[in-house]
N, C-alpha and C. Protein backbone atom coordinates (compact mmCIF):
# COMPACT_ATOMS: atom_id res chain seq x y z
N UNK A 1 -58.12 25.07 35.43
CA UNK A 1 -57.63 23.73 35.36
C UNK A 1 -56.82 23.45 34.09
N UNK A 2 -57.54 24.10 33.01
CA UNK A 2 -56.82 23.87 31.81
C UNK A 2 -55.16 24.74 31.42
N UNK A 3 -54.89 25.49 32.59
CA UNK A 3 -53.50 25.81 32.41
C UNK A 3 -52.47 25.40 32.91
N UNK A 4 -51.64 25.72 32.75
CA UNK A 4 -50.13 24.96 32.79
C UNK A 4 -49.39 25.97 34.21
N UNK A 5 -49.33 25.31 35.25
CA UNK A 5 -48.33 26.45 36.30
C UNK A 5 -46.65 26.89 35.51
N UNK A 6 -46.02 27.91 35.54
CA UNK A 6 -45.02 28.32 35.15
C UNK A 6 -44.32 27.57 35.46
N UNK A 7 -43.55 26.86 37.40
CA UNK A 7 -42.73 25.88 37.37
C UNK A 7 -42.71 24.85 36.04
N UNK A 8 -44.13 24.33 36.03
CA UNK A 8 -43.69 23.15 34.88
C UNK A 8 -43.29 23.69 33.75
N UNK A 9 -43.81 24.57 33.48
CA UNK A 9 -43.27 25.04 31.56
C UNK A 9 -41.79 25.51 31.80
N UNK A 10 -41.34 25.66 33.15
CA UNK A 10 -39.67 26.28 33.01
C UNK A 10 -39.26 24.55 32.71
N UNK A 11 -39.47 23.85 33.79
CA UNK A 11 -39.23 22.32 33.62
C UNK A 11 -39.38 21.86 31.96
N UNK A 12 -40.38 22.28 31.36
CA UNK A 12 -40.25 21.19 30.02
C UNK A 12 -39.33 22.01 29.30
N UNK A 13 -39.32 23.35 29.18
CA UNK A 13 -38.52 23.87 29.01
C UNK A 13 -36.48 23.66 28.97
N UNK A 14 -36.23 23.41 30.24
CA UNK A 14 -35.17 22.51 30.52
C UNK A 14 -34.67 21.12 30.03
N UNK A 15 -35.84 20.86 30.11
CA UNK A 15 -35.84 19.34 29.51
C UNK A 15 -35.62 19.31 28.09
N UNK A 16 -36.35 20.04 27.27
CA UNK A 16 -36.13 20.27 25.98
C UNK A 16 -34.79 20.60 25.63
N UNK A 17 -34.19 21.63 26.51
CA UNK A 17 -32.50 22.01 26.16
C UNK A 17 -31.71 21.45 26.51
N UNK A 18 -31.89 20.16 27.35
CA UNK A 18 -31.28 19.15 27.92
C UNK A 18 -31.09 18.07 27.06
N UNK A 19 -32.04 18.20 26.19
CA UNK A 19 -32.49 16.82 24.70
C UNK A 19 -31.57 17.29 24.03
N UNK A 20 -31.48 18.56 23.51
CA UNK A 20 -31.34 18.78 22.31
C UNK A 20 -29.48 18.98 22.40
N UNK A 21 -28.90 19.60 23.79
CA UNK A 21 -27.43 19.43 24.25
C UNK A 21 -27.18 18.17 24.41
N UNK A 22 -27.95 16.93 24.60
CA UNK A 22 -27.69 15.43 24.70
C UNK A 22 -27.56 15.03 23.04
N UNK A 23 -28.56 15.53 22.26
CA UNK A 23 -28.30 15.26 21.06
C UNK A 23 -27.18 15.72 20.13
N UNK A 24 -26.88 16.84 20.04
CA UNK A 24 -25.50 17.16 19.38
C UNK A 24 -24.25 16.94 20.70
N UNK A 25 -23.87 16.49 21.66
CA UNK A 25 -22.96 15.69 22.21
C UNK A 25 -23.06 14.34 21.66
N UNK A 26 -24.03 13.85 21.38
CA UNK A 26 -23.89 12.71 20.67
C UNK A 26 -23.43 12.87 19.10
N UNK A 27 -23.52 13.30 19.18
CA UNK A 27 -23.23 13.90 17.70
C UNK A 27 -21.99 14.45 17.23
N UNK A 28 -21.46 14.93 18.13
CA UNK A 28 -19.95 15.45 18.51
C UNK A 28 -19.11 14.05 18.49
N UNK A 29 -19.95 13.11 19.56
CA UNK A 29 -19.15 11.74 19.71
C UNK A 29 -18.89 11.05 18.73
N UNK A 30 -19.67 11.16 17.89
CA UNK A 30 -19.90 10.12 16.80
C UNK A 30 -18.88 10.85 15.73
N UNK A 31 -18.68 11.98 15.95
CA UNK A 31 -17.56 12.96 14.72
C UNK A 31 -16.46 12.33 14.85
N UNK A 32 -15.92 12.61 16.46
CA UNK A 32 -14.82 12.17 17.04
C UNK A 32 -14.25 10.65 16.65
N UNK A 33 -15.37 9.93 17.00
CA UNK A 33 -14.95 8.22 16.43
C UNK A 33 -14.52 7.88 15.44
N UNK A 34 -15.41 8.67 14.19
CA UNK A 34 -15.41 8.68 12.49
C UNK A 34 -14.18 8.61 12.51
N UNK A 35 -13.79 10.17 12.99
CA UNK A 35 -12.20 10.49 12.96
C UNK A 35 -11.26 9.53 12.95
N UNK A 36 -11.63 8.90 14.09
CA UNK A 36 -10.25 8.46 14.67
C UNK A 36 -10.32 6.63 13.46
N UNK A 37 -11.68 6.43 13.36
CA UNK A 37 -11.84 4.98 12.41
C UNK A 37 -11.42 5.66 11.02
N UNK A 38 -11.00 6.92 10.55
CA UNK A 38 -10.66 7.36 9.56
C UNK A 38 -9.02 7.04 9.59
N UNK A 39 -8.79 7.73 10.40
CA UNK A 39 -7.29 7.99 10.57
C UNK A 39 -6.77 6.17 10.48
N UNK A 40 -7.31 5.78 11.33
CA UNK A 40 -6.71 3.93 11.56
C UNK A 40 -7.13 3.52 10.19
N UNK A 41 -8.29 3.60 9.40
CA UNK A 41 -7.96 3.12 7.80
C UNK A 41 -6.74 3.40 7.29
N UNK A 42 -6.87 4.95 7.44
CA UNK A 42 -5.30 5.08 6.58
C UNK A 42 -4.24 4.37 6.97
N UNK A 43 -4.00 3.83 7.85
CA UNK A 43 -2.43 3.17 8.30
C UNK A 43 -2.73 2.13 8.24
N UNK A 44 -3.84 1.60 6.84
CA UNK A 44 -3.73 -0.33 7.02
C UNK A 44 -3.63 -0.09 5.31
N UNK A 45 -2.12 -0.59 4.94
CA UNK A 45 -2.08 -0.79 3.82
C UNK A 45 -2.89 -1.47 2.24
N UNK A 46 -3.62 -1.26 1.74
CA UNK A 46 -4.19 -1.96 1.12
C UNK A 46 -3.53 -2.88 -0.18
N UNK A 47 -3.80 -3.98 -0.38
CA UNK A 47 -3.20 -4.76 -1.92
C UNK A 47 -3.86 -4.40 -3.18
N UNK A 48 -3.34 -3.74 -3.85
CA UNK A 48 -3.92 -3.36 -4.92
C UNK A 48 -2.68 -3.04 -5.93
N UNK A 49 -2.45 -4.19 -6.77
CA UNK A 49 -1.97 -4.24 -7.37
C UNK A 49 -2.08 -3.43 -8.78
N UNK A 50 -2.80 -3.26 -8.75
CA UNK A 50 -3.05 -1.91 -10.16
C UNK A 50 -2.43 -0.66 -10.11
N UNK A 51 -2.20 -0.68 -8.57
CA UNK A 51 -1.21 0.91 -8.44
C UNK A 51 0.11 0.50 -8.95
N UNK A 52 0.71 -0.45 -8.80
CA UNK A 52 1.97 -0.76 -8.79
C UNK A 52 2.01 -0.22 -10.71
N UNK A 53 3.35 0.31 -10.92
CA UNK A 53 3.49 0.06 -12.42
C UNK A 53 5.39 0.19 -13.06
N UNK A 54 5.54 -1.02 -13.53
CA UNK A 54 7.00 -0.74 -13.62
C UNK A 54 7.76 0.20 -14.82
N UNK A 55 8.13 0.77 -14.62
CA UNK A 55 8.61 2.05 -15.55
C UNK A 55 9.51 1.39 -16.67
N UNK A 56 10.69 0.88 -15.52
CA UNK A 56 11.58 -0.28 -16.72
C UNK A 56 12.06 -0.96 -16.18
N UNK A 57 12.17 -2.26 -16.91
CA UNK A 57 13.20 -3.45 -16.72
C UNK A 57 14.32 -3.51 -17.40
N UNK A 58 15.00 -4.36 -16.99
CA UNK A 58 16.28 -4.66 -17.82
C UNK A 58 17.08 -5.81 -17.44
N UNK A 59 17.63 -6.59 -17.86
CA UNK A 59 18.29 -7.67 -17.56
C UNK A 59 19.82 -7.60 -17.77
N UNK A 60 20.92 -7.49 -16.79
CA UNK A 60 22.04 -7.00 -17.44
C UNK A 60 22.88 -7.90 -16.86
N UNK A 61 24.24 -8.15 -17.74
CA UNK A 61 25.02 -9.44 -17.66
C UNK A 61 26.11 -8.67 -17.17
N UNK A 62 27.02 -8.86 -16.12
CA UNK A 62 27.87 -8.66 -15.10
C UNK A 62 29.06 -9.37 -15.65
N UNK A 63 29.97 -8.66 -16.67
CA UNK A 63 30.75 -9.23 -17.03
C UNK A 63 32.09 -9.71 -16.21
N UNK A 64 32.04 -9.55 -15.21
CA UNK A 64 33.28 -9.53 -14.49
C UNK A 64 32.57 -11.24 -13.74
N UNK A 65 31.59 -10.90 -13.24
CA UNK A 65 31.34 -12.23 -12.73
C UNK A 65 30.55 -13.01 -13.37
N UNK A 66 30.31 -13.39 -14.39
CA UNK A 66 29.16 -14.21 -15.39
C UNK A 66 29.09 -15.76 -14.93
N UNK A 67 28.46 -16.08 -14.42
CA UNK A 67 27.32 -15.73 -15.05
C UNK A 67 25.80 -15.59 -14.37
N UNK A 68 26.82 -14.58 -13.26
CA UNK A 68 25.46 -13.55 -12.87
C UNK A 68 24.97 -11.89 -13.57
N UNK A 69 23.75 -12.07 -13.30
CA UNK A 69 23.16 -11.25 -13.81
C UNK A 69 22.84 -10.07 -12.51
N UNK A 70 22.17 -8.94 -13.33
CA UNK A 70 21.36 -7.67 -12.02
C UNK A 70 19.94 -7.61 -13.03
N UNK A 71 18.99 -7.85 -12.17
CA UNK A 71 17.82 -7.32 -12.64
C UNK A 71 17.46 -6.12 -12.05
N UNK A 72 17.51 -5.19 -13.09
CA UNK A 72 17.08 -3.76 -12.81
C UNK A 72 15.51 -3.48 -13.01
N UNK A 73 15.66 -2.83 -11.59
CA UNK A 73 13.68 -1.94 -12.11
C UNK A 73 13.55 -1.07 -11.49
N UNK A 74 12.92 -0.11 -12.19
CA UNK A 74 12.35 1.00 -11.87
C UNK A 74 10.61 0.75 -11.64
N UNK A 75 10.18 1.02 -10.61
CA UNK A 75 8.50 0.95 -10.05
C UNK A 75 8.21 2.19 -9.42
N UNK A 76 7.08 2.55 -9.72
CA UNK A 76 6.27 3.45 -9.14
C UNK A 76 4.87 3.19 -8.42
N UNK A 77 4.69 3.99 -7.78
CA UNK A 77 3.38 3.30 -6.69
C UNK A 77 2.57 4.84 -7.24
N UNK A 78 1.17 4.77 -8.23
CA UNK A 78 0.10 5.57 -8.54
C UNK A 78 -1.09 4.96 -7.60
N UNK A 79 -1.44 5.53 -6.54
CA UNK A 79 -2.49 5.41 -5.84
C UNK A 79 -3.27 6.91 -5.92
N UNK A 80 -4.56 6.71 -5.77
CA UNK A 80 -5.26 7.82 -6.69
C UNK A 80 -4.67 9.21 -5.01
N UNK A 81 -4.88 8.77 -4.28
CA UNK A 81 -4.72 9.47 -2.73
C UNK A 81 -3.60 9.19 -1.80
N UNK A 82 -2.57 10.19 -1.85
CA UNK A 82 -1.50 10.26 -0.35
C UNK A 82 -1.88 9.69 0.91
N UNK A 83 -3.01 9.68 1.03
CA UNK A 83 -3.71 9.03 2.65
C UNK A 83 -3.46 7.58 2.50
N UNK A 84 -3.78 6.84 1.29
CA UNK A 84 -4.34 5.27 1.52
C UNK A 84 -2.60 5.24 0.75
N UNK A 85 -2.16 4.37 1.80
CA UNK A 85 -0.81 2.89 1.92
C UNK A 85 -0.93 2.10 0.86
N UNK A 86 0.11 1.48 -0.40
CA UNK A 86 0.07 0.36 -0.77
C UNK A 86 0.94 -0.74 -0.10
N UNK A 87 0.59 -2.13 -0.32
CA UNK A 87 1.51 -2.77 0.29
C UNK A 87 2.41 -3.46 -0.63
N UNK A 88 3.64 -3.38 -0.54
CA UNK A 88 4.50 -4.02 -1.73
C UNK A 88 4.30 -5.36 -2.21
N UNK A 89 4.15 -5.88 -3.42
CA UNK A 89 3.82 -6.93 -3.98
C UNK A 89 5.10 -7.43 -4.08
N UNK A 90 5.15 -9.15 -4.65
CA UNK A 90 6.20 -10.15 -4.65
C UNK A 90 6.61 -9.76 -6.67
N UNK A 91 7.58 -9.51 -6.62
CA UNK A 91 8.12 -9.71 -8.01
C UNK A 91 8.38 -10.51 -8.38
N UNK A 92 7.96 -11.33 -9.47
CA UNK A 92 7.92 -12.61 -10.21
C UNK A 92 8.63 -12.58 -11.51
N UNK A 93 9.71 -13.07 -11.68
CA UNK A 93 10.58 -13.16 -12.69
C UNK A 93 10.92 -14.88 -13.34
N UNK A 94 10.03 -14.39 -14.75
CA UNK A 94 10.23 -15.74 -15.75
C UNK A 94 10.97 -15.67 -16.73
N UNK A 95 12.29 -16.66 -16.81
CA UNK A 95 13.01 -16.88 -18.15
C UNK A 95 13.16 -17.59 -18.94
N UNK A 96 13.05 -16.94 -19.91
CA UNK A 96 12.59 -17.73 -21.20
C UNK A 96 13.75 -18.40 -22.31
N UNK A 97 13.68 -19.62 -23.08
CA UNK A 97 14.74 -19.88 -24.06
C UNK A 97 14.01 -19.45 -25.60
N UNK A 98 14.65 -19.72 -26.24
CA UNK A 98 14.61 -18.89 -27.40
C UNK A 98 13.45 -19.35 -28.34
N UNK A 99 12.58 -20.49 -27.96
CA UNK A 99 11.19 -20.95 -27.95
C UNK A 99 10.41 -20.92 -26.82
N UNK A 100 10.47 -19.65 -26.37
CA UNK A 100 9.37 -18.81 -25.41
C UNK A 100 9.00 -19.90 -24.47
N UNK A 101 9.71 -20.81 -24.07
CA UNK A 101 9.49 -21.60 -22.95
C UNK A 101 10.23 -21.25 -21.45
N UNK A 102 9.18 -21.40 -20.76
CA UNK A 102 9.98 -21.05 -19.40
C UNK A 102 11.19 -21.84 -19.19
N UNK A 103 12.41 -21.76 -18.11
CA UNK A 103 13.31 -22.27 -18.22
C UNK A 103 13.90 -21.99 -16.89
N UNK A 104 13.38 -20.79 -16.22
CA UNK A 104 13.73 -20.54 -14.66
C UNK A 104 12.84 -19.55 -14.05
N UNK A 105 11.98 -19.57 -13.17
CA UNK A 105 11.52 -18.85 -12.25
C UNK A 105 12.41 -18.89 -10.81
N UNK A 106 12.02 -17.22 -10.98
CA UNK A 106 12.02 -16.60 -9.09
C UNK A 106 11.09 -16.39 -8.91
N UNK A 107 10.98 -15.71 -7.51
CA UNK A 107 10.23 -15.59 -6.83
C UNK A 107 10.77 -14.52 -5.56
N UNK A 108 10.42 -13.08 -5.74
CA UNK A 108 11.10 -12.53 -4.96
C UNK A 108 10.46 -11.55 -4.07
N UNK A 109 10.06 -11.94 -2.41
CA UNK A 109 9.37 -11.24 -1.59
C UNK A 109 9.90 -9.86 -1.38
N UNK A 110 8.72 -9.08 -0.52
CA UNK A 110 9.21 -7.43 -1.02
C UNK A 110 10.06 -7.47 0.08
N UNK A 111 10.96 -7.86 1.00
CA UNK A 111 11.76 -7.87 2.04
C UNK A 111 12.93 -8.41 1.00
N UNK A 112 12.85 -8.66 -0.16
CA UNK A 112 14.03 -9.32 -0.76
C UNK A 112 14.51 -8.13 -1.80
N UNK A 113 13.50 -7.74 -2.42
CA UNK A 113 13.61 -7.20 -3.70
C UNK A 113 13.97 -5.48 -3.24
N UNK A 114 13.43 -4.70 -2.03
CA UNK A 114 13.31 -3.19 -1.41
C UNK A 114 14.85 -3.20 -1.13
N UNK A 115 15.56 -2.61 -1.87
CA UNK A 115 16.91 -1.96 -1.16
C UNK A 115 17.22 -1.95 0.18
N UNK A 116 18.20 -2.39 0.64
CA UNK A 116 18.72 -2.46 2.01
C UNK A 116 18.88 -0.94 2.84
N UNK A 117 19.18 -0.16 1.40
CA UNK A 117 20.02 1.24 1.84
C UNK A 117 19.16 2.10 2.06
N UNK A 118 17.60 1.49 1.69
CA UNK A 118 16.31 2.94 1.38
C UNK A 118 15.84 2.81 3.37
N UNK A 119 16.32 4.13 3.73
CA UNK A 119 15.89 4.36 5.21
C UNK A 119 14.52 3.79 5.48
N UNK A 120 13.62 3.74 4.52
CA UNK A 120 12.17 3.41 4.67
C UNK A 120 11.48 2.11 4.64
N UNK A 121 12.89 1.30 4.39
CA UNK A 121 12.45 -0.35 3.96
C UNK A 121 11.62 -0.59 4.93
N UNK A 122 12.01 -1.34 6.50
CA UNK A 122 11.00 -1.17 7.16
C UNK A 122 9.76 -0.90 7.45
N UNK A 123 9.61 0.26 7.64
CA UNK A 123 8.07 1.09 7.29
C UNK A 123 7.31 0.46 6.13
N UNK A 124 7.99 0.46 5.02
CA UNK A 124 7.70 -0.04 3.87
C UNK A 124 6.69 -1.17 3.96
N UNK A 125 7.50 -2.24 4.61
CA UNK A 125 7.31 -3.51 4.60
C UNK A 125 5.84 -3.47 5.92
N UNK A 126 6.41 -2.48 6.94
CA UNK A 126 4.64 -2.96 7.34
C UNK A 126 4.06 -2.02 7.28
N UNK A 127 3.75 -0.22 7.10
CA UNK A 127 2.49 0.51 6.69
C UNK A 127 2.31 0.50 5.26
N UNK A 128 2.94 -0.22 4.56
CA UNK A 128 2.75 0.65 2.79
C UNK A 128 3.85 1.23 2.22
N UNK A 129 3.83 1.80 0.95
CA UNK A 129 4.25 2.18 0.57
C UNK A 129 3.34 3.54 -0.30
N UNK A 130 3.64 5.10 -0.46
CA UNK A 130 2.90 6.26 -0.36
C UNK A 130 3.08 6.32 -1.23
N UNK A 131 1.55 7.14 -2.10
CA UNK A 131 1.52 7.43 -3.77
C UNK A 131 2.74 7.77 -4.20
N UNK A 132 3.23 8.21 -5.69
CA UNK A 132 4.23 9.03 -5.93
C UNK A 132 5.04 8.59 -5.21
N UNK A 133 5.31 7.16 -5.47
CA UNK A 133 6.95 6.97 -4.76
C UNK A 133 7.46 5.89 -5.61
N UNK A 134 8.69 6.27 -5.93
CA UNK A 134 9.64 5.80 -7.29
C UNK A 134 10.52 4.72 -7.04
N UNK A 135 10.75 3.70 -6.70
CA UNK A 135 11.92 2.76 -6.38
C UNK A 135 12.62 2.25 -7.15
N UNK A 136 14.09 2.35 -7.13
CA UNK A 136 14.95 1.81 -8.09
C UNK A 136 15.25 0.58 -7.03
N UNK A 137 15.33 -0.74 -8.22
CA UNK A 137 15.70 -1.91 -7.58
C UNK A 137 16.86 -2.74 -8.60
N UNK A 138 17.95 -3.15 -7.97
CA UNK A 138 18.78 -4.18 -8.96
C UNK A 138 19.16 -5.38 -7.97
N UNK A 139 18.38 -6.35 -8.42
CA UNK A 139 18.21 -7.69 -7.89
C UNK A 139 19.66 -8.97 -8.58
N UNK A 140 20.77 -9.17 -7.97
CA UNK A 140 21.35 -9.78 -8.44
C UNK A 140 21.13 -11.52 -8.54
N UNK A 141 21.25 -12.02 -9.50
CA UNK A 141 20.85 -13.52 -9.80
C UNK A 141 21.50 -14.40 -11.14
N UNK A 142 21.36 -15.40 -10.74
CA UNK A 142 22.22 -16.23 -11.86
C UNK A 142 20.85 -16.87 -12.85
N UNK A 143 21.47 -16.81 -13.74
CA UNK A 143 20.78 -17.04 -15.34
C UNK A 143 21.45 -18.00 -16.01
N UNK A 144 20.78 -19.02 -16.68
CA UNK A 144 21.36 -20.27 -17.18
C UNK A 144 21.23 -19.35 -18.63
N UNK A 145 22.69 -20.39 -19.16
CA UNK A 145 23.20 -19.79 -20.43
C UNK A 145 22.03 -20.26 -21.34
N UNK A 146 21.21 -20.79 -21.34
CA UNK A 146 19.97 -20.85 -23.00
C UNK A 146 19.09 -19.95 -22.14
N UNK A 147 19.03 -19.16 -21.66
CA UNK A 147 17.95 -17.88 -21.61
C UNK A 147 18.15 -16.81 -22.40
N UNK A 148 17.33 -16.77 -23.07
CA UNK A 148 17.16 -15.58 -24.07
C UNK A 148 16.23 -14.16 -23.62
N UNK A 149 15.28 -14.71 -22.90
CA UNK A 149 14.40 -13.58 -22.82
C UNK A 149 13.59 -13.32 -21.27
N UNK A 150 12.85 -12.39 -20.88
CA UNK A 150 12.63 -12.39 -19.51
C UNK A 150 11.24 -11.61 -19.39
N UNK A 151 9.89 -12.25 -18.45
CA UNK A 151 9.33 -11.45 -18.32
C UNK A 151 9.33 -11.18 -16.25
N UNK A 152 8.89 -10.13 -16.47
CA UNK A 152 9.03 -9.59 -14.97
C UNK A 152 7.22 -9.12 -14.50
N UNK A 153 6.59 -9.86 -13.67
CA UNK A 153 5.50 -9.66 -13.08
C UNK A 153 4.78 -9.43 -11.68
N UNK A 154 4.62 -8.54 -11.37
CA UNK A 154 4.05 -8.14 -9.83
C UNK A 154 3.04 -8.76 -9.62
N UNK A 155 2.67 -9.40 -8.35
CA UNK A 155 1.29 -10.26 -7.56
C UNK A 155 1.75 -10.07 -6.26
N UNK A 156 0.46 -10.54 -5.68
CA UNK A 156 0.66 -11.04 -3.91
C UNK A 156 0.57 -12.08 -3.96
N UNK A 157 0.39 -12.69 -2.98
CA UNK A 157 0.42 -14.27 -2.46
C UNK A 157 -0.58 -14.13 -1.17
């Protein structure tokens, strides 16, 4: 009475390798998903303005047409990883008179400020913009004659 017929022990048997192939298919599934919720992080740009860093500014007077100006910049995008997108921030430009008082703000969205000519504007504007990437920008604008000085600042909105 106290033994087990062979049919059943092939049965628990089965059953057991049936658990344990149900368990790593689940397990497989769950790899697969990670994956794919990995991959879709990467293509959502993040705001993080700390990557952004401007190399140089410059404010330069256009002598032929004065009294507009080109604001030049050089920016770089340092994100610690090639995978994760930044998203371009609004450049904020304050000018100053010769007692450090403001005297004219812009305000210039990244659809304004990204070169027309860079094949990537687009893209730019909706996945990010990828570590190690250098943009030269010259923003043309008019400057009232008591401006002396200029600061240039990156944010979102």
């Amino acid at each position: 009475m106290g033994s087990v017929s062979r049919p059943t022990l092939k049965f628990h048997m089965q059953l057991r390798i049936y658990k344990i192939a149900m368990l790593v298919l689940l397990i497989l599934l769950a790899a697969v998903q990670a994956l794919f919720l990995f991959q879709a992080w990467t293509k959502i740009p993040r705001q993080d303005i700390s990557k952004w860093h401007i190399e140089f500014a410059n404010l330069r007077l256009d002598e032929e047409t004065n009294p507009n100006h080109t604001l030049q910049l050089q920016l770089r995008v340092d994100a610690p990883t090639i995978l994760k997108k930044v998203t371009p921030p609004h450049i904020e430009l304050l000018l100053t008179n010769i007692g450090g008082e403001t005297i004219a703000f812009h305000d210039f969205a990244p659809s304004e400020w990204i070169p027309n000519t860079l094949p990537l504007k687009n893209s730019w504007l909706t996945e990010g913009v990828a570590s190690q990437t250098e943009i030269t920008v010259a923003i043309p604008l008019e400057v009232p004659g008591d401006a002396s000085g200029f600061q240039v600042h990156m944010l979102y909105h």
